[in-house]
C-alpha atoms as a PDB file:
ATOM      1  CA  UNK A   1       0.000   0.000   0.000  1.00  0.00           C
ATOM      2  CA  UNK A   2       0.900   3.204  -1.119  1.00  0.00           C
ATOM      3  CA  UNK A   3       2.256   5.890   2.205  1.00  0.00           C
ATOM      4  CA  UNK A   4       0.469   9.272   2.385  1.00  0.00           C
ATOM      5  CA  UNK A   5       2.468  11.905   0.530  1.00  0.00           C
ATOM      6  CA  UNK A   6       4.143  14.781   1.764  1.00  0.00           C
ATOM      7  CA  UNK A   7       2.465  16.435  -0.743  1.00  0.00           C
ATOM      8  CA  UNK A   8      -0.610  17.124   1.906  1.00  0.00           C
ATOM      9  CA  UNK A   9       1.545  19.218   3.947  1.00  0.00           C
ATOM     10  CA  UNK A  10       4.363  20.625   1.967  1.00  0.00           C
ATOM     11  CA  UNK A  11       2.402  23.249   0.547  1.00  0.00           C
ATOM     12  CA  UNK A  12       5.326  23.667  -2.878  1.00  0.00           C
ATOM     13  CA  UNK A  13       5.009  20.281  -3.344  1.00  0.00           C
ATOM     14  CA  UNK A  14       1.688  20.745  -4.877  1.00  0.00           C
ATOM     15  CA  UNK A  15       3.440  22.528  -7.534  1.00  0.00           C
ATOM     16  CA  UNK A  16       6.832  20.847  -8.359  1.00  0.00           C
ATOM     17  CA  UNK A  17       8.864  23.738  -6.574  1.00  0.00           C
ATOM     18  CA  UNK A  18      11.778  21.721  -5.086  1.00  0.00           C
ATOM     19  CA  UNK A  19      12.906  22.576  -1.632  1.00  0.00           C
ATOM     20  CA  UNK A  20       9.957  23.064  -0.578  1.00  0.00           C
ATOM     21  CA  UNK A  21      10.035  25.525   2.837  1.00  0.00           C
ATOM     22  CA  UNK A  22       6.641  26.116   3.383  1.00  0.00           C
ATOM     23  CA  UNK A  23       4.914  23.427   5.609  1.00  0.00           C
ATOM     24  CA  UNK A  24       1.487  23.096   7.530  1.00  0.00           C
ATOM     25  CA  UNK A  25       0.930  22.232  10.988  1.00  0.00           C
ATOM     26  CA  UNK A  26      -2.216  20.638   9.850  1.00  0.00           C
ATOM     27  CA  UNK A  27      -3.798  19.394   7.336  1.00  0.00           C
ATOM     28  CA  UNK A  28      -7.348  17.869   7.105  1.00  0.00           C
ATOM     29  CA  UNK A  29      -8.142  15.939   4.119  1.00  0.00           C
ATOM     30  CA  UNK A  30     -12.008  15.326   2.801  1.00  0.00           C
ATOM     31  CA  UNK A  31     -12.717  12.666  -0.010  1.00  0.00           C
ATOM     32  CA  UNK A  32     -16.331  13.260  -1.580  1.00  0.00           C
ATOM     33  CA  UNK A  33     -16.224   9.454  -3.309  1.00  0.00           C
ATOM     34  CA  UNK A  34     -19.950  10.917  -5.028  1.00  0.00           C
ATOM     35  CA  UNK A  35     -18.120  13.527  -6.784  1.00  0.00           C
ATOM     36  CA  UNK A  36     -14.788  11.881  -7.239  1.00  0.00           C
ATOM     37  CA  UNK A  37     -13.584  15.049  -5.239  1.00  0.00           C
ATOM     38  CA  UNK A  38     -10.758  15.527  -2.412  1.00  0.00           C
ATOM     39  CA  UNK A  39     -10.405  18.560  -0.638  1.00  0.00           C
ATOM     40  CA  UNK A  40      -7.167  19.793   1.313  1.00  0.00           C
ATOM     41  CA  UNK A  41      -7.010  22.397   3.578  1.00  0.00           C
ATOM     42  CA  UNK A  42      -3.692  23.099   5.108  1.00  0.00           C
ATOM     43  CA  UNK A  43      -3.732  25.194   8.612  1.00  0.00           C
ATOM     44  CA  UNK A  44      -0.913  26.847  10.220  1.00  0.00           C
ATOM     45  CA  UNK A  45       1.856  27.238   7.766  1.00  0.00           C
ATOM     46  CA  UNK A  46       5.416  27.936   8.657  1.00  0.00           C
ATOM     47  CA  UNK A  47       8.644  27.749   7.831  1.00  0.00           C
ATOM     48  CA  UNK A  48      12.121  27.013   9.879  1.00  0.00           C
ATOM     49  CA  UNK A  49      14.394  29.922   9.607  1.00  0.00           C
ATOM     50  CA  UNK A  50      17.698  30.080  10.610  1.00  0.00           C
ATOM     51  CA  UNK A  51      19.305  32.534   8.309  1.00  0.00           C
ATOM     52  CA  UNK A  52      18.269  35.976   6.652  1.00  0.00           C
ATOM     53  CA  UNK A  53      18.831  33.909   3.514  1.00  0.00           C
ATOM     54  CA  UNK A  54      16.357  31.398   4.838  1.00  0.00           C
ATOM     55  CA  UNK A  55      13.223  34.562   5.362  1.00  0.00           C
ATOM     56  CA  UNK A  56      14.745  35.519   1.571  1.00  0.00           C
ATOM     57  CA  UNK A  57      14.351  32.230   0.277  1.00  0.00           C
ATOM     58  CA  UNK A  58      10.374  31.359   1.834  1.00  0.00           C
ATOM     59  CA  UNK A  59       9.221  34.785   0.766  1.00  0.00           C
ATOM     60  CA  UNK A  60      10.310  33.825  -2.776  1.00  0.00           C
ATOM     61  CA  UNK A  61       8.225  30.558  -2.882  1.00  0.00           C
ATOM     62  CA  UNK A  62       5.487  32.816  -1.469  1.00  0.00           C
ATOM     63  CA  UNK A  63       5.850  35.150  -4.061  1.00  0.00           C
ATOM     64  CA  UNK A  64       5.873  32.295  -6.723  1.00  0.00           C
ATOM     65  CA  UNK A  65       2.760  30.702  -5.456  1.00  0.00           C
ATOM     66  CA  UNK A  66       0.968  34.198  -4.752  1.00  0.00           C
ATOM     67  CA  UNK A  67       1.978  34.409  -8.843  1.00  0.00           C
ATOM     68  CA  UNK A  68       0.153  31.582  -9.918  1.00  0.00           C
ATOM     69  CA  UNK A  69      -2.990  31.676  -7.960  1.00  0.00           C
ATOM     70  CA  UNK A  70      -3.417  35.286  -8.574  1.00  0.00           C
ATOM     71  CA  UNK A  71      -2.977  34.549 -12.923  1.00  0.00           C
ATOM     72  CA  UNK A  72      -4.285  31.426 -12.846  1.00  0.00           C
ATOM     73  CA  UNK A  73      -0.889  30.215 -14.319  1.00  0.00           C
ATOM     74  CA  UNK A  74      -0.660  26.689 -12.030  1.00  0.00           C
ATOM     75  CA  UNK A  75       2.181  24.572 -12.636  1.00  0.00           C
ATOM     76  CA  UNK A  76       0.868  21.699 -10.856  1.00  0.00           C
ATOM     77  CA  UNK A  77       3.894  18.981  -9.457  1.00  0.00           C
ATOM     78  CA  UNK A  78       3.968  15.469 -12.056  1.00  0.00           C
ATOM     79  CA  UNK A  79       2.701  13.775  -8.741  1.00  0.00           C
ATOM     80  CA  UNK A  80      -0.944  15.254  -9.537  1.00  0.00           C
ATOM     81  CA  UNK A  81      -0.915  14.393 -13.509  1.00  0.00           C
ATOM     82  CA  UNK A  82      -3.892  11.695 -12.668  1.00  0.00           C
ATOM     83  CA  UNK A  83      -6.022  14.611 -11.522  1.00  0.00           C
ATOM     84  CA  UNK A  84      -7.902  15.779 -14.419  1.00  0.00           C
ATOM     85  CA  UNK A  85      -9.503  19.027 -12.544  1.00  0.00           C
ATOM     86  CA  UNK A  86      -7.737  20.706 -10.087  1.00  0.00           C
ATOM     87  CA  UNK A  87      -8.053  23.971  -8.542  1.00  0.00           C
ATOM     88  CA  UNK A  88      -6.325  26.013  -5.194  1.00  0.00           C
ATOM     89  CA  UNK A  89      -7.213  29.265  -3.604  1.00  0.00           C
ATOM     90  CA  UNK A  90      -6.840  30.608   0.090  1.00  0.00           C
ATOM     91  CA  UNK A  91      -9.036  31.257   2.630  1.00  0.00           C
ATOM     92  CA  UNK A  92      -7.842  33.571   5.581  1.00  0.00           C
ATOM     93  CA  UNK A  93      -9.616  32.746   8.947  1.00  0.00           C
ATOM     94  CA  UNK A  94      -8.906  34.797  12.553  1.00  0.00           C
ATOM     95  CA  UNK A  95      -5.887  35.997  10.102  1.00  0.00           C
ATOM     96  CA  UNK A  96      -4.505  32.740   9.124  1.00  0.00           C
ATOM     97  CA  UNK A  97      -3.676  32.264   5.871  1.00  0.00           C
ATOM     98  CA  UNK A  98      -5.434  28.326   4.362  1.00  0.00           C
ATOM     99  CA  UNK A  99      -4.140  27.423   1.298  1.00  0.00           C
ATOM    100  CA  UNK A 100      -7.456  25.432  -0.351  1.00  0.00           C
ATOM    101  CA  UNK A 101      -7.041  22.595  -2.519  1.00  0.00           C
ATOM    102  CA  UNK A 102      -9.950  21.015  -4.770  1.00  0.00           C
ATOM    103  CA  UNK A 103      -8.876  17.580  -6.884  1.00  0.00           C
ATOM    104  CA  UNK A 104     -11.494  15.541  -9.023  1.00  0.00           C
ATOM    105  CA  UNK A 105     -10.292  12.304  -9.339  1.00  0.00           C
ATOM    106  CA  UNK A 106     -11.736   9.630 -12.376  1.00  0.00           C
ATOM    107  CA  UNK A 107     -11.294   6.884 -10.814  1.00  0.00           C
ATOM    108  CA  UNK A 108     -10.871   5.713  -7.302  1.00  0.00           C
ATOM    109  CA  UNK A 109      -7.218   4.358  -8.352  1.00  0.00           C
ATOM    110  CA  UNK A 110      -6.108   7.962  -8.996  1.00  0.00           C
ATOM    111  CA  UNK A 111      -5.995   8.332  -5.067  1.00  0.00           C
ATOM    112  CA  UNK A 112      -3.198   6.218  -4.864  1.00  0.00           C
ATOM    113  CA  UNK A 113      -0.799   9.017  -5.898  1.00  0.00           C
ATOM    114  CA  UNK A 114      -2.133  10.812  -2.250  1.00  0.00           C
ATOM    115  CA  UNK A 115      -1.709   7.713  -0.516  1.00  0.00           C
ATOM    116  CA  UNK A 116      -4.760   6.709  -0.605  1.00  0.00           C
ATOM    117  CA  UNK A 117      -5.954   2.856  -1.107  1.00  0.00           C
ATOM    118  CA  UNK A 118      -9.213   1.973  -2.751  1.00  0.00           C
ATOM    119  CA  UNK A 119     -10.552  -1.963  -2.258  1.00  0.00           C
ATOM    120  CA  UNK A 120     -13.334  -2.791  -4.253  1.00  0.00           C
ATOM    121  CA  UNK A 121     -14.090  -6.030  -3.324  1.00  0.00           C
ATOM    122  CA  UNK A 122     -15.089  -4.278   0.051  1.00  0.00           C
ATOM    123  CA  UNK A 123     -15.680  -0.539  -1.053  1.00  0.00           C
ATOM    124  CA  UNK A 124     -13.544   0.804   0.866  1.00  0.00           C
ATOM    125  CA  UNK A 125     -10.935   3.605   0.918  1.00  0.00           C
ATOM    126  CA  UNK A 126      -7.706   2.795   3.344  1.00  0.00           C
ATOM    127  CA  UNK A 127      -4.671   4.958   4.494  1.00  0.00           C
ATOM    128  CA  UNK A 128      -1.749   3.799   6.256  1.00  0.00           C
ATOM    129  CA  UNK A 129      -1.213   5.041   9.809  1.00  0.00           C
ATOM    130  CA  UNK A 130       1.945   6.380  10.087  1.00  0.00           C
ATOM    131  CA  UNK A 131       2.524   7.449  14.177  1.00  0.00           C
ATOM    132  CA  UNK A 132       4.882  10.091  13.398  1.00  0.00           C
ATOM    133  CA  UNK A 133       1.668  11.888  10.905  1.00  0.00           C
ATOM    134  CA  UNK A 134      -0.174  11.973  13.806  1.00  0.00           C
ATOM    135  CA  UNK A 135      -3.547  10.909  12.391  1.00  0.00           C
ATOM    136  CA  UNK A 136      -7.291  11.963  13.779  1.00  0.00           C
ATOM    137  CA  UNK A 137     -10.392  10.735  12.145  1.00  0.00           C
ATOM    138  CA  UNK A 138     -13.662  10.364  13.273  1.00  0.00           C
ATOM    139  CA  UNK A 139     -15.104   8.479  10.093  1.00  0.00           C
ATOM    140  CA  UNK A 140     -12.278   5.857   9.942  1.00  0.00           C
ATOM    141  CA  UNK A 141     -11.664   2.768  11.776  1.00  0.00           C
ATOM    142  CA  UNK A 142      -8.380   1.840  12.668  1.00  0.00           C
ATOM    143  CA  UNK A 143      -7.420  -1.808  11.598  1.00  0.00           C
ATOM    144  CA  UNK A 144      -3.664  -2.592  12.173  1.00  0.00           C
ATOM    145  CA  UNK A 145      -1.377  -0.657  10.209  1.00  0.00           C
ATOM    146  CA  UNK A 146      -4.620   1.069   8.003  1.00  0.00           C
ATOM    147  CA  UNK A 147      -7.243   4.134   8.478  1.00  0.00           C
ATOM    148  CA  UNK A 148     -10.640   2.111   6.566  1.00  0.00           C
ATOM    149  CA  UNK A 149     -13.540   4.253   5.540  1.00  0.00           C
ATOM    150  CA  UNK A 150     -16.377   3.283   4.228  1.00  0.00           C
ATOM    151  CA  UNK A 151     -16.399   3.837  -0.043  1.00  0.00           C
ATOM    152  CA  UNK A 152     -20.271   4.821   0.274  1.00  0.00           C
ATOM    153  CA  UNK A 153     -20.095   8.159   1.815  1.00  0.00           C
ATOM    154  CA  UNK A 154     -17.568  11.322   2.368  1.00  0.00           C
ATOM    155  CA  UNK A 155     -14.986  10.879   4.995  1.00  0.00           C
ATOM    156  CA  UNK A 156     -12.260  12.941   6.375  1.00  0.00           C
ATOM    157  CA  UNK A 157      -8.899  12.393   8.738  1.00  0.00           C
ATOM    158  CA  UNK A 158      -6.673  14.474   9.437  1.00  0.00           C
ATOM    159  CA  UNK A 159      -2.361  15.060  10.036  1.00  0.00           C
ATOM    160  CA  UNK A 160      -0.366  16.908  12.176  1.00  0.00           C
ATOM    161  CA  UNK A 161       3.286  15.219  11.272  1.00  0.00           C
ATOM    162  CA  UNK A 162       5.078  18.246  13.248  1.00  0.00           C
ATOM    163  CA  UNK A 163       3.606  17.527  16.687  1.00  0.00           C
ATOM    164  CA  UNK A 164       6.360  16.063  17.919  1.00  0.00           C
ATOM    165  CA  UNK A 165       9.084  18.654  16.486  1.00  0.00           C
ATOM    166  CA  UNK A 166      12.339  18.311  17.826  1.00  0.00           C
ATOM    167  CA  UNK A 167      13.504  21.144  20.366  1.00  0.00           C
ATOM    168  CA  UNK A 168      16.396  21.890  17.698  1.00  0.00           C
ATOM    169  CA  UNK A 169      13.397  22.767  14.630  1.00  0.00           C
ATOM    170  CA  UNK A 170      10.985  24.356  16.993  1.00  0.00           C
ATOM    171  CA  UNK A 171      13.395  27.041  18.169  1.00  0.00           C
ATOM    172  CA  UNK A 172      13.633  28.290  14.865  1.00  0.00           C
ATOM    173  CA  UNK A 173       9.653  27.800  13.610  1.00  0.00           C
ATOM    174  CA  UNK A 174       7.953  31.092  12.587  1.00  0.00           C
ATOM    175  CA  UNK A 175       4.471  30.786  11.594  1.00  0.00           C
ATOM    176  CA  UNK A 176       4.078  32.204   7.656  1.00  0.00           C
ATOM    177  CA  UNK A 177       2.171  35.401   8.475  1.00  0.00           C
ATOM    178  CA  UNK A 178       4.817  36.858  10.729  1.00  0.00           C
ATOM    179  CA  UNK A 179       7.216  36.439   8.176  1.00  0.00           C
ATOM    180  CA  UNK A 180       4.811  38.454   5.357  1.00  0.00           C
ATOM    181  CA  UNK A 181       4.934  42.120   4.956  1.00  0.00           C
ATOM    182  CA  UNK A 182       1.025  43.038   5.297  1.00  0.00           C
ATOM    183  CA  UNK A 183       0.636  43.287   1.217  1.00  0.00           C
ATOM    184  CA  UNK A 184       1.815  40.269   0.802  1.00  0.00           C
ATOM    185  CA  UNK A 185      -0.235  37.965   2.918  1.00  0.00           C
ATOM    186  CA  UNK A 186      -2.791  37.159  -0.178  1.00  0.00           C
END
């Protein structure tokens, strides 16, 4: 079975952009199986920053991203070639910026390239449960190693992989919106 990507809460990874230094303290992930729809909405982004070329370097990829939501130029990462309709905005809530992701899916195989496993036999989607991703759902049931939901109806988990941040990383974790100049926050 196929592990859930990093793509969920890398937020350049969604686009290709390699060293990715944007990240999300949360992410909660809703699959619509009736629509062949996912929704991802990332919460509390940030970025470790230990040098001035490190604040340089995440307000680029900002920038970048900013760019191609704003022209509606998306360069969307290989990963998400299986997606035929795909779409990302950002919501700002209590002044927290949400990037907003929207994938239709053909087939319930596509999932696979987010991690997620569809069976069938028993209709049902599956996700492995990786400790360290920290995963909440109240729609799944946890069987061994695997997150099941039920293939009939929406479901959603979520994953907070930075939890458990070492000392060393949190000392040097600034949340995205102190980093922004106030123009620049959308």
């Amino acid at each position: 079975m196929e592990q859930i990507t990093i793509l969920f809460f890398a937020l350049g990874s969604f686009f290709g952009i390699e060293d990715g230094r944007i990240a999300a303290d949360r992410t909660v992930i809703t699959v619509f199986p009736e629509n062949n729809e996912i929704e991802i909405i990332q919460e509390g982004l940030f970025a470790i920053i230990h040098t001035e070329n490190d604040s340089k370097a995440v307000l680029e990829q900002w920038d970048k991203i900013l760019d191609m939501n704003k022209n509606r130029n998306t360069k969307w990462s290989q990963e998400l070639a299986v997606f035929p309709v795909k779409s990302f905005g950002f919501k700002t809530i209590e002044n927290t910026i949400r990037p907003h992701f929207i994938l239709n899916y053909s087939k319930e195989e596509d999932l696979r390239a987010l991690g997620i496993w569809y069976d069938s036999e028993n209709n049902q989607f599956s996700i492995n449960n990786i400790p360290q991703y920290n995963i909440k759902t109240e729609s799944g049931i946890l069987t061994g190693n695997y997150w099941d939901f039920n293939g009939d109806s929406s479901f959603s988990f979520t994953i907070e992989p930075f939890l458990e941040m070492p000392e060393d990383f949190q000392n040097f974790k600034i949340q995205l919106e102190k980093l922004l100049p106030e123009n620049k926050k959308e």
